[in-house]
N, C-alpha and C. Protein backbone atom coordinates (compact mmCIF):
# COMPACT_ATOMS: atom_id res chain seq x y z
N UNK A 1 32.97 107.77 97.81
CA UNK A 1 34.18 107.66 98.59
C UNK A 1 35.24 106.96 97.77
N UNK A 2 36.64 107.65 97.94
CA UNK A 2 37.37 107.24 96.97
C UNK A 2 38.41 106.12 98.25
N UNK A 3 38.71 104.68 97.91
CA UNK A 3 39.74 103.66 98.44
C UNK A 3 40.79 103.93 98.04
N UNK A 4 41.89 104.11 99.58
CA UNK A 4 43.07 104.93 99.81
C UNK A 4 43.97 102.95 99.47
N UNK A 5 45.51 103.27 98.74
CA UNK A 5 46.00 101.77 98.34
C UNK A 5 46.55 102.21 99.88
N UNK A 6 46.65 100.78 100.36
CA UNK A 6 47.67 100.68 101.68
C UNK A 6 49.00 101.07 101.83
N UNK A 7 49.10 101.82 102.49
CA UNK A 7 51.06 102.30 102.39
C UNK A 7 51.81 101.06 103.16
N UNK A 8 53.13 100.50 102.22
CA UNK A 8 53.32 99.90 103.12
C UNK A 8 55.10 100.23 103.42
N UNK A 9 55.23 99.99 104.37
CA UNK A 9 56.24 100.60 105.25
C UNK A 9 57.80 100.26 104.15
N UNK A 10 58.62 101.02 104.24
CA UNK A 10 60.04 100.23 104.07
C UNK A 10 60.54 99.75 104.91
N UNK A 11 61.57 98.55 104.96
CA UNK A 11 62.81 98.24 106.39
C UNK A 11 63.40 99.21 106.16
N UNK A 12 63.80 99.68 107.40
CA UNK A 12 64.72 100.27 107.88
C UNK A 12 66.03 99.10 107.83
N UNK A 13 67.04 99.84 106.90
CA UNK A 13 68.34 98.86 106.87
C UNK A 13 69.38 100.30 107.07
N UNK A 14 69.94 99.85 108.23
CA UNK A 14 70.93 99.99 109.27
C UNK A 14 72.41 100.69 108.35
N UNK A 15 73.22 102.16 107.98
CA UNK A 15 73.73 102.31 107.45
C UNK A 15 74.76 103.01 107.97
N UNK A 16 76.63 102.53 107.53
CA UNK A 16 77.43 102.76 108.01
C UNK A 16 78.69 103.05 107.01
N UNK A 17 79.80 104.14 107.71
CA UNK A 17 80.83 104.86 106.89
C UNK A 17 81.36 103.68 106.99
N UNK A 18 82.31 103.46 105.74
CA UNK A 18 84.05 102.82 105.61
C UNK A 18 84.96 103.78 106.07
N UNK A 19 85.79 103.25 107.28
CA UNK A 19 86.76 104.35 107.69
C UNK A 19 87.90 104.59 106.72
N UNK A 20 87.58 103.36 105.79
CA UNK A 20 89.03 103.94 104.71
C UNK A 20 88.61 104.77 103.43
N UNK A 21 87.44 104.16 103.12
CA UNK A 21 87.20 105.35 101.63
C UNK A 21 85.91 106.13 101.94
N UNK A 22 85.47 106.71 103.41
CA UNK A 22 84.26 107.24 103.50
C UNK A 22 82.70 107.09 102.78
N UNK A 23 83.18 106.08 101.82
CA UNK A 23 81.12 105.69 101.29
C UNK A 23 80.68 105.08 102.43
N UNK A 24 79.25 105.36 102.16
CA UNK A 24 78.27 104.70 103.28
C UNK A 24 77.37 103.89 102.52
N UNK A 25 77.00 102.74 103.14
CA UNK A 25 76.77 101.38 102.40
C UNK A 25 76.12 100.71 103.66
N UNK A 26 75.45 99.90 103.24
CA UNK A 26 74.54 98.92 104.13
C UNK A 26 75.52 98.64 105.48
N UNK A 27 75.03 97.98 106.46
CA UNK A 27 76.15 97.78 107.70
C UNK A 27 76.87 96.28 107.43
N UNK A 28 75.78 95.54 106.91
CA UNK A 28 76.03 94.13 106.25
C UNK A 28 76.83 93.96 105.35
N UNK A 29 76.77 95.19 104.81
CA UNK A 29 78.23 94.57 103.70
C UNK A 29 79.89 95.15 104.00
N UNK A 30 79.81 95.91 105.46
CA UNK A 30 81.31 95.85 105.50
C UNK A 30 81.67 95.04 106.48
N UNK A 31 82.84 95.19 106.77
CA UNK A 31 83.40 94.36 107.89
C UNK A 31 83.84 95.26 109.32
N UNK A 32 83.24 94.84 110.32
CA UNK A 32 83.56 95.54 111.63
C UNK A 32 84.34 95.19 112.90
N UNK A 33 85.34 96.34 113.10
CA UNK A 33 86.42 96.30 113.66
C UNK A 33 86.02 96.99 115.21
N UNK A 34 86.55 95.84 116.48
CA UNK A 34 85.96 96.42 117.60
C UNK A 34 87.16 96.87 118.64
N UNK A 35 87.07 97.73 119.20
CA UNK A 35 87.80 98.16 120.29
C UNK A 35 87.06 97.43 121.47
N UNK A 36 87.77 96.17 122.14
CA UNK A 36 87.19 95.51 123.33
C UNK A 36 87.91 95.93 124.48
N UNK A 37 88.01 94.93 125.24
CA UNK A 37 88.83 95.20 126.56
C UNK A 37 89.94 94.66 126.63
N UNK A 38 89.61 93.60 125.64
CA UNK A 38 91.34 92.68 125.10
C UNK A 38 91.65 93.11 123.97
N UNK A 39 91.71 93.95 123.37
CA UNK A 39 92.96 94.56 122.38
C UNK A 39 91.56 94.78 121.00
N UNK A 40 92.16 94.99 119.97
CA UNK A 40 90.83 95.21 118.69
C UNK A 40 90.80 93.88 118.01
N UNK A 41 89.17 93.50 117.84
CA UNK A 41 89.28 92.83 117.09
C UNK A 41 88.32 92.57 115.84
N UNK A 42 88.17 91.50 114.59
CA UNK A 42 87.49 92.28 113.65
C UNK A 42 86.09 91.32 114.03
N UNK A 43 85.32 91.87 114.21
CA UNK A 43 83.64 91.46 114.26
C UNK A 43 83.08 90.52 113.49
N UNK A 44 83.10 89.52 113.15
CA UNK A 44 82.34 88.84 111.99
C UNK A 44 80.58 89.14 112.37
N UNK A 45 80.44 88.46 113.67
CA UNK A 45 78.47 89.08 113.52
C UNK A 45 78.03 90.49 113.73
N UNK A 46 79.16 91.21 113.56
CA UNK A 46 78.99 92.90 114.28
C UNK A 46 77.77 93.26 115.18
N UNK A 47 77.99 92.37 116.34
CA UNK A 47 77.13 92.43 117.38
C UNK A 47 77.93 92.75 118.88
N UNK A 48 79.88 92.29 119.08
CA UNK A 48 80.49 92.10 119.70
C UNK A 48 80.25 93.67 120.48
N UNK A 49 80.48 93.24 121.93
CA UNK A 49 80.52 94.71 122.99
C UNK A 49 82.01 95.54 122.69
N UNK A 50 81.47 96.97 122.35
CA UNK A 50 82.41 97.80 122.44
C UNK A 50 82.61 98.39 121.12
N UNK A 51 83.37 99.39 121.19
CA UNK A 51 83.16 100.54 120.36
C UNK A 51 83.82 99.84 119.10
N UNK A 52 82.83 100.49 118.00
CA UNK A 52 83.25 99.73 116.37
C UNK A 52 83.46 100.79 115.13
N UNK A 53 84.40 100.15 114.25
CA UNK A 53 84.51 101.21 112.95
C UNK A 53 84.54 100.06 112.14
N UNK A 54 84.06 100.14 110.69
CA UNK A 54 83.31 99.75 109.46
C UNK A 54 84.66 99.89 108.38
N UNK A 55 84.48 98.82 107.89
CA UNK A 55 85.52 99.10 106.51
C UNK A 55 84.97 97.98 105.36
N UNK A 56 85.39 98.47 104.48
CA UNK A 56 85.19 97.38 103.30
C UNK A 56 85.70 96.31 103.45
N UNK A 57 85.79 95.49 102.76
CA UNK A 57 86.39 94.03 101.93
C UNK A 57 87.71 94.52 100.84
N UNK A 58 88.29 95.94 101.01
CA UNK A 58 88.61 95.62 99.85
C UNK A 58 90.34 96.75 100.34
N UNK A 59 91.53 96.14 99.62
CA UNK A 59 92.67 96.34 100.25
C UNK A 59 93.27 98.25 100.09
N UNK A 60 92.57 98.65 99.40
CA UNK A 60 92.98 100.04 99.60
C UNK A 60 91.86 100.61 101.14
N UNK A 61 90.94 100.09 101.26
CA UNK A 61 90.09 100.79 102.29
C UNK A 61 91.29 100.29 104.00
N UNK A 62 91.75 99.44 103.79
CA UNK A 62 91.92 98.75 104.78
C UNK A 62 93.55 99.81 104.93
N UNK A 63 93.87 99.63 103.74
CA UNK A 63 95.98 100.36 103.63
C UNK A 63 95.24 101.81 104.35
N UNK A 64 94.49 102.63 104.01
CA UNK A 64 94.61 103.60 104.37
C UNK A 64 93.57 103.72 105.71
N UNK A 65 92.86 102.77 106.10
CA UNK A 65 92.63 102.94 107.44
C UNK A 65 93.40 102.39 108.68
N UNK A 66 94.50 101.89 107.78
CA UNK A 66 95.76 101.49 108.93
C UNK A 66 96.75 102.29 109.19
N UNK A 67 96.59 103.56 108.30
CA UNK A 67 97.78 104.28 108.40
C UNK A 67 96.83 105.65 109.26
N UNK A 68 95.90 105.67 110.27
CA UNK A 68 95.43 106.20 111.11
C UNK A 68 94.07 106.45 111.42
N UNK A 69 93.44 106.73 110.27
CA UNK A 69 92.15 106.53 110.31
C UNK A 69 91.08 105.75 111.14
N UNK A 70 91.60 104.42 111.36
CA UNK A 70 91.35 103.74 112.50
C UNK A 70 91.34 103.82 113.90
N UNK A 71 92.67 103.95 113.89
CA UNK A 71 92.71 104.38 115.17
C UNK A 71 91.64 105.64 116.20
N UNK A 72 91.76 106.35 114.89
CA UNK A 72 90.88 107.70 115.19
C UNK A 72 89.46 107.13 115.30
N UNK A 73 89.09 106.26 114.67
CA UNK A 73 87.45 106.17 114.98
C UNK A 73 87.46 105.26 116.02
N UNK A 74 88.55 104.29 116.26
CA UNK A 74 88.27 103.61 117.16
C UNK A 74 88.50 104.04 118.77
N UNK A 75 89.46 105.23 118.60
CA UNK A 75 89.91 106.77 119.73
C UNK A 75 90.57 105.45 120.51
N UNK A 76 91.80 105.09 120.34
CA UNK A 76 92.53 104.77 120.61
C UNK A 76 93.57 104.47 119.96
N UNK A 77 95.21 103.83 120.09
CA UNK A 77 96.40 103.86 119.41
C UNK A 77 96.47 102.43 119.51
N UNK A 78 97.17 101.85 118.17
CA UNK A 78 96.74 100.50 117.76
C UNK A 78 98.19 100.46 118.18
N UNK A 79 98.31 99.19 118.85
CA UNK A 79 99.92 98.36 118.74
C UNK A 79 100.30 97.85 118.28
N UNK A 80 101.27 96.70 118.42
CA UNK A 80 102.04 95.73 117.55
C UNK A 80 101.10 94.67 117.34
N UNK A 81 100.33 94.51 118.23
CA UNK A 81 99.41 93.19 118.58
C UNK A 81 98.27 93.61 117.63
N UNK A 82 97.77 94.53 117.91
CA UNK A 82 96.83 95.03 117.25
C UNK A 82 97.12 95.08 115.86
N UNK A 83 98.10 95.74 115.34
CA UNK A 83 98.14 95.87 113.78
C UNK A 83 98.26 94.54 112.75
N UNK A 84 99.10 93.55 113.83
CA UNK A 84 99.36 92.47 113.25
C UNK A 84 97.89 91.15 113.09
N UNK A 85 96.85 91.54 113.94
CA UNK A 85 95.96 91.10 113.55
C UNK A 85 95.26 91.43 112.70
N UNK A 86 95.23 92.68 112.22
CA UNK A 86 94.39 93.15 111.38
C UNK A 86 94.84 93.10 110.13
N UNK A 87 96.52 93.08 109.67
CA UNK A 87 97.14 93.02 108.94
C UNK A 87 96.87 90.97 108.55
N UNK A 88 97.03 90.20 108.99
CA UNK A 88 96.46 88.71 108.87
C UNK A 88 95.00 89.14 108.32
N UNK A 89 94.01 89.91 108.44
CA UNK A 89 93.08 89.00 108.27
C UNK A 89 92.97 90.26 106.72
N UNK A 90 94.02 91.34 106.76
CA UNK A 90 93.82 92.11 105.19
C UNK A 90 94.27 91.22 104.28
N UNK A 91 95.53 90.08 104.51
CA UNK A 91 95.82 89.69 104.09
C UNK A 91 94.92 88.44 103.40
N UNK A 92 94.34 88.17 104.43
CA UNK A 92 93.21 86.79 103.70
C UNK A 92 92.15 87.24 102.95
N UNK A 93 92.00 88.48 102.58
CA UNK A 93 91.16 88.88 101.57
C UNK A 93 91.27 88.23 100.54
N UNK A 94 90.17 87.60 99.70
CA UNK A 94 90.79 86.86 98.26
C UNK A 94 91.11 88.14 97.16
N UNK A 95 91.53 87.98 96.70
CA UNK A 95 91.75 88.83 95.25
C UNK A 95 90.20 89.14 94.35
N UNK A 96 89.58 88.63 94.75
CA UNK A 96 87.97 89.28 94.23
C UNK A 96 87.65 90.38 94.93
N UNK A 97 87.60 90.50 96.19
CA UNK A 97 87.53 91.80 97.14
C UNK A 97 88.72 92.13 97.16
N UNK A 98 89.72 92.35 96.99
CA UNK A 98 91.02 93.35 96.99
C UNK A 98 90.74 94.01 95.79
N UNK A 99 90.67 95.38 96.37
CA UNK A 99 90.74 96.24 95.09
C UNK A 99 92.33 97.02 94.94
N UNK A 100 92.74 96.42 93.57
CA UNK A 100 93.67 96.38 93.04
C UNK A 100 93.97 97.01 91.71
């Protein structure tokens, strides 16, 4: 009788689009943006209730998922309130994640 080696399983790790440059990448390494009941906001534990879209860390993913892309995954129309938060926190990106 020939001894079979034990298979052992992989994790399953959880994988999601960037709405601005379409790669798909771990869920942990982007940042997630939620459509709540009080306006959008961006997820730090991406656990928050309500519908979510994925983006990088990095300032071209973000320019071109503000100019609609977003909106579309999030199936709703972003406002003044809305853009201007999201626009604050593109802005606090350090220059190591801004891709430039």
């Amino acid at each position: 009788m020939s001894k079979k080696k034990p298979v052992r399983k992989t994790k399953h790790i959880p994988q999601r689009t960037c709405v601005g440059c379409r790669q798909v990448l771990e869920k942990r390494s982007l940042v997630r943006i939620v459509r709540a009941a009080d306006g959008i906001l961006v997820d730090p534990t991406g656990k928050m209730a309500g519908r979510g879209a994925y983006l990088h860390n990095k300032l071209s993913c973000w320019v071109t998922a503000m100019k609609g892309e977003l909106a579309k995954a999030l199936k709703t129309e972003l406002n003044e309130n809305d853009k201007k938060i999201l626009s604050e926190f593109m802005t606090g990106l350090t220059d190591e994640e801004r891709d430039l």
